[in-house]
C-alpha atoms as a PDB file:
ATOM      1  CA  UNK A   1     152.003  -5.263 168.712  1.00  0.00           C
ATOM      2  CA  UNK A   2     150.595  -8.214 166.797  1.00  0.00           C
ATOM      3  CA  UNK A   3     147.744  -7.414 164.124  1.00  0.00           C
ATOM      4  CA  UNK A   4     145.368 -10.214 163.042  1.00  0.00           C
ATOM      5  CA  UNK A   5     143.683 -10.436 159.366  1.00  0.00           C
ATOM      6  CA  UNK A   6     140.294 -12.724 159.225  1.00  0.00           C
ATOM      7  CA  UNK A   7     139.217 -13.959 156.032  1.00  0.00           C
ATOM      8  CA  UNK A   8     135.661 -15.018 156.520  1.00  0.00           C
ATOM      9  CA  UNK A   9     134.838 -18.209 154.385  1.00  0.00           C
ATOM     10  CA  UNK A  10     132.215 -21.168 154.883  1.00  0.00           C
ATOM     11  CA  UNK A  11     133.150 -22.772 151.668  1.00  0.00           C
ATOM     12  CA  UNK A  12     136.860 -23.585 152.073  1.00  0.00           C
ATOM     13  CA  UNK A  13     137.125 -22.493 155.718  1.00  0.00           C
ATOM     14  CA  UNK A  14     138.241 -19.275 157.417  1.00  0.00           C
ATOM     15  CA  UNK A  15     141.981 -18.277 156.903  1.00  0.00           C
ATOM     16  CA  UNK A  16     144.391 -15.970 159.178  1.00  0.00           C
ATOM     17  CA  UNK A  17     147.207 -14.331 159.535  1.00  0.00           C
ATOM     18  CA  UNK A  18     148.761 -12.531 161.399  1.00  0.00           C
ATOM     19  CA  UNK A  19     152.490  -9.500 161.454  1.00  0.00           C
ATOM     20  CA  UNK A  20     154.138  -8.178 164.144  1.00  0.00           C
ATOM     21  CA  UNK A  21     155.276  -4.164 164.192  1.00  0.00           C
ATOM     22  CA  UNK A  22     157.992  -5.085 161.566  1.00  0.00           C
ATOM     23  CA  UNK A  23     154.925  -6.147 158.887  1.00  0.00           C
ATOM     24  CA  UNK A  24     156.688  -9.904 159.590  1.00  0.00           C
ATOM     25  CA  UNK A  25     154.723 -12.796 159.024  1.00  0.00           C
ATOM     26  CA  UNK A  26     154.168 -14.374 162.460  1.00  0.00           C
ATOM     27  CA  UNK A  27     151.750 -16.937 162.153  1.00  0.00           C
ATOM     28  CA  UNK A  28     148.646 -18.074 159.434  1.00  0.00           C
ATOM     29  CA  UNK A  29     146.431 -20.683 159.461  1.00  0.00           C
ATOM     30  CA  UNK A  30     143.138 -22.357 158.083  1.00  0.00           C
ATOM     31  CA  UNK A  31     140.362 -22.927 160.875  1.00  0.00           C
ATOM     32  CA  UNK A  32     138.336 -26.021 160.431  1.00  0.00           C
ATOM     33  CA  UNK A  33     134.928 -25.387 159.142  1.00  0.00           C
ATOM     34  CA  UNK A  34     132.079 -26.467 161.440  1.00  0.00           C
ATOM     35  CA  UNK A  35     128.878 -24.718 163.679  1.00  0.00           C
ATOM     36  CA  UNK A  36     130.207 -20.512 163.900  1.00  0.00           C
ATOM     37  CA  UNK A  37     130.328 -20.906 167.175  1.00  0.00           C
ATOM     38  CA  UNK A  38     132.481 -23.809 166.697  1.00  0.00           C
ATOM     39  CA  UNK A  39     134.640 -22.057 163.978  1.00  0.00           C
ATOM     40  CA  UNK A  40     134.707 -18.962 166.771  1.00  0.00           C
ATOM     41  CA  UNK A  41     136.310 -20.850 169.327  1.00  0.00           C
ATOM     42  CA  UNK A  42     138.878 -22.245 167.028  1.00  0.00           C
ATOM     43  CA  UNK A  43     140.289 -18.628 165.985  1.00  0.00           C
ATOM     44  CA  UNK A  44     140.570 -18.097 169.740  1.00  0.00           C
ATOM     45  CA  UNK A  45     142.479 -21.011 170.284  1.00  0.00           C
ATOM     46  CA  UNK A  46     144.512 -20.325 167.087  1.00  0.00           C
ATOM     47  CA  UNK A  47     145.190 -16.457 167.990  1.00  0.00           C
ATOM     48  CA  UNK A  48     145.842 -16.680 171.655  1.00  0.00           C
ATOM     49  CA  UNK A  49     149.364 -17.728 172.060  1.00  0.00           C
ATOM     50  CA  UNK A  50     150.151 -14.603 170.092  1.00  0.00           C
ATOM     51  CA  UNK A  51     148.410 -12.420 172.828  1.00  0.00           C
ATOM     52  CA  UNK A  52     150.814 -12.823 176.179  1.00  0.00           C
ATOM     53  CA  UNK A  53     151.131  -9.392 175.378  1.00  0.00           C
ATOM     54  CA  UNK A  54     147.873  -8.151 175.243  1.00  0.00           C
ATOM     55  CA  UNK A  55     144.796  -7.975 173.807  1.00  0.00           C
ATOM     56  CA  UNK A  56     145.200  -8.074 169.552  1.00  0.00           C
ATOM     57  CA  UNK A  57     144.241  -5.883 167.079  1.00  0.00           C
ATOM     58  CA  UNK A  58     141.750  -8.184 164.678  1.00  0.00           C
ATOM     59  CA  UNK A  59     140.074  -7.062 161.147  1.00  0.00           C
ATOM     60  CA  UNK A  60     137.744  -9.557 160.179  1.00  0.00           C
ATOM     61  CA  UNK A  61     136.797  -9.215 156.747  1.00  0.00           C
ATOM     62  CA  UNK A  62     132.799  -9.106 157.214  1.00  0.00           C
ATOM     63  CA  UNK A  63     130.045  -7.106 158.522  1.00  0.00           C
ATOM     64  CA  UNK A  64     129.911  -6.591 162.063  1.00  0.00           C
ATOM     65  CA  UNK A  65     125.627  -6.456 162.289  1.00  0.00           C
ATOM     66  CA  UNK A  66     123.110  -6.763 159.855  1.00  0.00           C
ATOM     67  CA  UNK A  67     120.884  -3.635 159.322  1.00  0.00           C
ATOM     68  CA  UNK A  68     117.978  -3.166 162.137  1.00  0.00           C
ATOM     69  CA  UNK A  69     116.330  -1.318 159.292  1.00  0.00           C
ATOM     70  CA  UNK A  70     116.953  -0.617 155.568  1.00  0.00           C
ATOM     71  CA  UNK A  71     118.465   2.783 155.002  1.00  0.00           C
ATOM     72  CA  UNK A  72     116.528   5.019 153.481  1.00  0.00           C
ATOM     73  CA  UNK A  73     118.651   7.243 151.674  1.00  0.00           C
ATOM     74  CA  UNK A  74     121.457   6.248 148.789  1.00  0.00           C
ATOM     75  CA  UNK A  75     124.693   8.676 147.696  1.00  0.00           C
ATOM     76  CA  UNK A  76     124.350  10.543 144.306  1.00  0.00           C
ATOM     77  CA  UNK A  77     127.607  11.912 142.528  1.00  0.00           C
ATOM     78  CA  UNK A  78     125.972  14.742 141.502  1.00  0.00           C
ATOM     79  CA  UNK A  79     123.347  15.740 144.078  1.00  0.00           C
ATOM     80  CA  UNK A  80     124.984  13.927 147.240  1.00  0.00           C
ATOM     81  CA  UNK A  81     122.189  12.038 149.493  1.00  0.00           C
ATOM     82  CA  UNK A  82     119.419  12.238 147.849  1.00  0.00           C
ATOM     83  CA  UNK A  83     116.250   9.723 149.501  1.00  0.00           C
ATOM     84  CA  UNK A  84     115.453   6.412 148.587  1.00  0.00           C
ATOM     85  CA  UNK A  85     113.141   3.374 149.145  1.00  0.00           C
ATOM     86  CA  UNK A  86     114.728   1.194 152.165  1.00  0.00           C
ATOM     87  CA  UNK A  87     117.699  -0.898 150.679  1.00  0.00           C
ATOM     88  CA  UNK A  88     120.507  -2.853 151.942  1.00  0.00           C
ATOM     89  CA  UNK A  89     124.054  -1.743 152.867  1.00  0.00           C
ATOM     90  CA  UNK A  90     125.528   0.291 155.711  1.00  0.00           C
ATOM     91  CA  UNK A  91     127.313   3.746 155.082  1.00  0.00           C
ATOM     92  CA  UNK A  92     131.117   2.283 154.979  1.00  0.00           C
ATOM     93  CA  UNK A  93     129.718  -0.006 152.096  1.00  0.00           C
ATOM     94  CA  UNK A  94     128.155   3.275 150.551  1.00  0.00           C
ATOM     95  CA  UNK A  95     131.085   4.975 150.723  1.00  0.00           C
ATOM     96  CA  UNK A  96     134.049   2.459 149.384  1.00  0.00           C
ATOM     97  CA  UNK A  97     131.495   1.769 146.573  1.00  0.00           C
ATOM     98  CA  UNK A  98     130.785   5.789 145.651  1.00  0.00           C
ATOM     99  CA  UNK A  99     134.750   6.332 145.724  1.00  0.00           C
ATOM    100  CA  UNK A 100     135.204   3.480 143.329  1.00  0.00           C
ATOM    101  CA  UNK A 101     137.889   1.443 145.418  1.00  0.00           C
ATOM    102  CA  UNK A 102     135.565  -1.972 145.760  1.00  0.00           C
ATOM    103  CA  UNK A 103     131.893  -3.376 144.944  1.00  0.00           C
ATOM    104  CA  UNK A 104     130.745  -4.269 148.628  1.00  0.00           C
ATOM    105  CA  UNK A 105     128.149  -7.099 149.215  1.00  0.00           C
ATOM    106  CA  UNK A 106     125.350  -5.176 150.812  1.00  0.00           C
ATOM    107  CA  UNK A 107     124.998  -5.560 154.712  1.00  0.00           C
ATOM    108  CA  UNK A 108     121.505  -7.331 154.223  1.00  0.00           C
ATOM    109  CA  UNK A 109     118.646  -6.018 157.100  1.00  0.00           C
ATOM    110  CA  UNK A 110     117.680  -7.870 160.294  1.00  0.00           C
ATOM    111  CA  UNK A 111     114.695 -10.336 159.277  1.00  0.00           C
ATOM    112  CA  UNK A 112     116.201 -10.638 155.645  1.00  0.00           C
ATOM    113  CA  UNK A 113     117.567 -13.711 154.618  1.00  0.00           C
ATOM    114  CA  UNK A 114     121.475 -13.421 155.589  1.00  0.00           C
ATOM    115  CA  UNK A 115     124.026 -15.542 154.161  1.00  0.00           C
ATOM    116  CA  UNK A 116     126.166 -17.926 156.507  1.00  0.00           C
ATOM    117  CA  UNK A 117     129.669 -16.322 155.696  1.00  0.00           C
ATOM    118  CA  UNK A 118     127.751 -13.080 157.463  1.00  0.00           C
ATOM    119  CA  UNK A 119     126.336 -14.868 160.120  1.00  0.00           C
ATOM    120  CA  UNK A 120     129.226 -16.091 160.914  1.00  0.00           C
ATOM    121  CA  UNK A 121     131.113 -13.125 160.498  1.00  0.00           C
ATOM    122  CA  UNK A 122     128.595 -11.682 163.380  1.00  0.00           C
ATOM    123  CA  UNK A 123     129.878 -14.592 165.371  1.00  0.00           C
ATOM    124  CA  UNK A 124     133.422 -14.356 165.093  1.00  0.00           C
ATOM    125  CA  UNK A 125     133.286 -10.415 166.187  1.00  0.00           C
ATOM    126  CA  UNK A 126     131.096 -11.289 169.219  1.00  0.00           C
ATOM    127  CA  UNK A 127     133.957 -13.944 170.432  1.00  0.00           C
ATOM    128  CA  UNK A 128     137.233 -11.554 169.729  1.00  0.00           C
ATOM    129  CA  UNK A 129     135.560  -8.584 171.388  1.00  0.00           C
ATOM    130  CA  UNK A 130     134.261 -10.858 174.783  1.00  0.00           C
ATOM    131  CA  UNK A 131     137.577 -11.492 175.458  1.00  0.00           C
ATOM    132  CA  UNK A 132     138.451  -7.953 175.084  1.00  0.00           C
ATOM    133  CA  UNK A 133     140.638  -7.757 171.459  1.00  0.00           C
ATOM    134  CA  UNK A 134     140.511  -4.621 169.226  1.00  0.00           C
ATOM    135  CA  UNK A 135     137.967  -6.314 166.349  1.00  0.00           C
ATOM    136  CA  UNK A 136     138.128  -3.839 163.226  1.00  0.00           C
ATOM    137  CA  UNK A 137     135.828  -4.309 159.798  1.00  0.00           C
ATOM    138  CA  UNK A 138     138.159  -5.004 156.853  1.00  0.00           C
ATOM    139  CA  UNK A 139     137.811  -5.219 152.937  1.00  0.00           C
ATOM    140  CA  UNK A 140     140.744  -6.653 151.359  1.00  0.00           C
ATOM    141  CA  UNK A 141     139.119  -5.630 147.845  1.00  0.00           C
ATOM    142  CA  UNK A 142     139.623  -2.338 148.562  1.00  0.00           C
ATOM    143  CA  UNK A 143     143.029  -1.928 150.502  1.00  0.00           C
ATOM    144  CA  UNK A 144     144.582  -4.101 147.093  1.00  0.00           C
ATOM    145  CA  UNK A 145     142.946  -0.796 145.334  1.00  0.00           C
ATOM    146  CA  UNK A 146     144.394   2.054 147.529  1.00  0.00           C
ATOM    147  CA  UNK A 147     147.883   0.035 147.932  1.00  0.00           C
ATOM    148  CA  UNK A 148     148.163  -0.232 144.314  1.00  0.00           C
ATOM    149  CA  UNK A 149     149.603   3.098 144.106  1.00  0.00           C
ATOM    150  CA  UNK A 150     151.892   3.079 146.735  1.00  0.00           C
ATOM    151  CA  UNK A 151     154.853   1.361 148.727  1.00  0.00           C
ATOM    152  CA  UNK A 152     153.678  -1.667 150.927  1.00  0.00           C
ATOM    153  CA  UNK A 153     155.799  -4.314 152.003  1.00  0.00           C
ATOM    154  CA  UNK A 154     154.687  -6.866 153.965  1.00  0.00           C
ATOM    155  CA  UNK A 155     157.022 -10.760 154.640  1.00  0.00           C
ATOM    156  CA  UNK A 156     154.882 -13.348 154.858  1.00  0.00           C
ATOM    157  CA  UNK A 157     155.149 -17.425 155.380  1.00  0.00           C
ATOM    158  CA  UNK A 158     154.890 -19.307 152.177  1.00  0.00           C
ATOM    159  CA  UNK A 159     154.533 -22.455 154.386  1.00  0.00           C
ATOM    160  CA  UNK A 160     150.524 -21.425 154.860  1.00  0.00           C
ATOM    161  CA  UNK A 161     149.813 -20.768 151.190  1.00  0.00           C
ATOM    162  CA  UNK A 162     149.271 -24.357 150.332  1.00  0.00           C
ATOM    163  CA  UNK A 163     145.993 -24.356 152.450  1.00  0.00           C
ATOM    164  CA  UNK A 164     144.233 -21.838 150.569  1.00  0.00           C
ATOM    165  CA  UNK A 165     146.551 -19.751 148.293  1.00  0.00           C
ATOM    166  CA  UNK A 166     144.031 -16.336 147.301  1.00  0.00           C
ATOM    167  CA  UNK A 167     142.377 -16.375 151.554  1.00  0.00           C
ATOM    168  CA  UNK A 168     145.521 -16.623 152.870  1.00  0.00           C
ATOM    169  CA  UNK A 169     146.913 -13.504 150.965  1.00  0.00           C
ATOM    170  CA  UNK A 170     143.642 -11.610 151.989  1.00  0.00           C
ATOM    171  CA  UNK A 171     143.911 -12.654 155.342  1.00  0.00           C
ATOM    172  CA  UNK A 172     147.585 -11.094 155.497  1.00  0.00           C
ATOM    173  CA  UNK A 173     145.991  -8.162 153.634  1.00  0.00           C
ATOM    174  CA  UNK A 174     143.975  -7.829 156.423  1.00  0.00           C
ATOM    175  CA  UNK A 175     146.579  -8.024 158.384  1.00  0.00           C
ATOM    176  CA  UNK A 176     148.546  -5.280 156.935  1.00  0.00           C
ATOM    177  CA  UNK A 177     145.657  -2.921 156.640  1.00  0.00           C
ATOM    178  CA  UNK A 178     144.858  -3.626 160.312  1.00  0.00           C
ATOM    179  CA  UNK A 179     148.587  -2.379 161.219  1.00  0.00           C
ATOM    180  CA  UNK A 180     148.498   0.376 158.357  1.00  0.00           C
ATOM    181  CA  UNK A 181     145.441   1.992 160.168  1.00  0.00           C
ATOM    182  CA  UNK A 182     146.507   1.470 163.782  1.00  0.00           C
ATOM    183  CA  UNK A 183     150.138   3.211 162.914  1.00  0.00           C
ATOM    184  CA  UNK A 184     148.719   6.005 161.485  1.00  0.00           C
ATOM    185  CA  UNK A 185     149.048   5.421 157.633  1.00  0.00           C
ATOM    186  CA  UNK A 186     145.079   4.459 157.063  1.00  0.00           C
ATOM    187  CA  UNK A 187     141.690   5.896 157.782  1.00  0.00           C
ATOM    188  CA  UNK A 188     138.526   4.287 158.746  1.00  0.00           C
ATOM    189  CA  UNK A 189     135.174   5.363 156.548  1.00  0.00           C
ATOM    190  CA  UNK A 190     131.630   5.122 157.419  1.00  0.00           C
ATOM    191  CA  UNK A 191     130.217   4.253 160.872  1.00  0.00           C
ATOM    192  CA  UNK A 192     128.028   7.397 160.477  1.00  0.00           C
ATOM    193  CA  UNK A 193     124.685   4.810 160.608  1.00  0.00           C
ATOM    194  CA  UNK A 194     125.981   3.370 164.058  1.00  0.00           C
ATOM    195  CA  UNK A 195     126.490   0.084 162.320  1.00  0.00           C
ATOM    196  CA  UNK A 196     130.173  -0.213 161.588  1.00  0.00           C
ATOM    197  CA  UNK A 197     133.321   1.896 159.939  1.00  0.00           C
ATOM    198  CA  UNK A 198     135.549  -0.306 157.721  1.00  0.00           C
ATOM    199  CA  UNK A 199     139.347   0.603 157.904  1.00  0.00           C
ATOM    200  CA  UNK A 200     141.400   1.049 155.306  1.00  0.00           C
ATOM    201  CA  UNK A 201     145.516   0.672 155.024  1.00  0.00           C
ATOM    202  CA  UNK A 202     145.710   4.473 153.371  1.00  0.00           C
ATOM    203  CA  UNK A 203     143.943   7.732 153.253  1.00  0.00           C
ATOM    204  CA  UNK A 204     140.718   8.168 149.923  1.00  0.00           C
ATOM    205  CA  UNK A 205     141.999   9.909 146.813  1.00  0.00           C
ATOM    206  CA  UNK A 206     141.402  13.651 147.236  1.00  0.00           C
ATOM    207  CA  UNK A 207     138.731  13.764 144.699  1.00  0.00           C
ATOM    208  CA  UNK A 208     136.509  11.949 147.153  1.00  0.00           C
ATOM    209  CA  UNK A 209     133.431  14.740 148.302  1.00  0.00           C
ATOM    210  CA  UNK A 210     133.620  15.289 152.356  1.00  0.00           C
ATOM    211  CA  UNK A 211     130.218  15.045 152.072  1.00  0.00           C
ATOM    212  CA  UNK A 212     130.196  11.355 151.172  1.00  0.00           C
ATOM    213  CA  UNK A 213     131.924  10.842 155.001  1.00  0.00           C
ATOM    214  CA  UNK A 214     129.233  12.126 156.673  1.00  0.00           C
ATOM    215  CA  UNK A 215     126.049  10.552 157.496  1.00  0.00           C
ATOM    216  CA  UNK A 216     123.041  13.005 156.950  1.00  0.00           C
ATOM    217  CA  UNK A 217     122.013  14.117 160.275  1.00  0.00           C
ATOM    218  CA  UNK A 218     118.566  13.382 160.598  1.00  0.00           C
ATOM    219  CA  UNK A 219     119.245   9.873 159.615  1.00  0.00           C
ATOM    220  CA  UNK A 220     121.922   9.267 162.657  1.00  0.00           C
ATOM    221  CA  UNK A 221     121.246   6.501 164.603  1.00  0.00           C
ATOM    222  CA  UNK A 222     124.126   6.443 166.792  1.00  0.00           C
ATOM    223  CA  UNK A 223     126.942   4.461 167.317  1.00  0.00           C
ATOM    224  CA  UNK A 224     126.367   0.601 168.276  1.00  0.00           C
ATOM    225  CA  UNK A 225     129.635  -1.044 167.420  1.00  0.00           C
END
């Protein structure tokens, strides 16, 4: 199995990477920056000789969708969901923030002004699922946090780093997490809105509530990722 890590930029350009089953380095690159469609079509043509196999496993390190509507309810640590007037940010933002792993930037809602590295995050999940890979929402912030504490190994290609030194290393971080959850080792938070889980290359601490993992029922929306 091949995993790919996506790290979204419209600055510098977006990076990749991507490891085999061994955690090996077996490719990385920097797309050129252009139109997202543009910049789409390029990680296609970058990523597809490593899918004779199969379709890949991607994590893309943005949103997948903006927010149809603000959410109208926010995560307190002593009361749990408690309402609130209609702000930004999906449930898997809500939740990596509450358990103190990683500051998101707020999923912004449909009509808002959204930044281009989101926008073109959108885009670059619309072209990796149309031609049928795996796409999974990534943080690198946050798998540096849970993988502090634990064993990771990961070989990767020096050769790449010249490009862009700090998105290459989150775009293998993305990489690894992507592998981390699909063996088994990781856990995937959030998606309890319907807009998105973000995966994660180990399990919360234990002193994270169960009720932060839950949506509140009568704000469900149902799944459309």
């Amino acid at each position: 199995m091949i995993y790919i890590g996506v790290d979204v930029q419209t600055a510098r350009g977006v990076t990749w990477a991507a490891v085999n089953d061994d955690h090996e380095s077996v490719g990385a690159g920097l797309l050129p920056k252009g139109l997202k469609d543009d910049v789409a079509t390029a990680l296609l043509d970058a990523i597809e000789p490593l899918s004779a196999d199969g379709p890949l496993h991607v994590g893309i390190d943005a949103p997948r969708m903006p927010l149809p509507v603000g959410r109208s309810v926010t995560w307190h640590p002593q009361r749990g969901w408690v309402p609130c007037e209609p702000r930004r940010g999906r449930h898997c933002e809500l939740v990596v923030r509450a358990a103190g792993i990683a500051n998101p930037q707020w999923t912004p809602v449909t009509g808002d002004r959204i930044p281009e590295w989101m926008q073109l995050g959108f885009a670059l999940f619309a072209a990796c699922e149309a031609v049928g890979h795996k796409t999974h929402e990534v943080f690198p912030s946050a798998s540096y946090h849970l993988l502090g504490a634990t064993s990771a190994r990961l070989t990767v290609d020096l050769g790449a780093f010249h490009l862009a030194p700090k998105d290459i290393l989150d775009a293998y971080v993305a990489a690894y997490s992507v592998a981390e959850f699909v063996e088994g080792r990781g856990c995937e938070v959030g998606g309890g809105d319907g807009h998105g889980a973000i995966i994660l290359p180990r399990h919360l601490p234990a002193n994270v509530s169960p009720a932060l993992l839950q949506w509140p029922p009568s704000l469900s929306t149902g799944a459309q990722d």
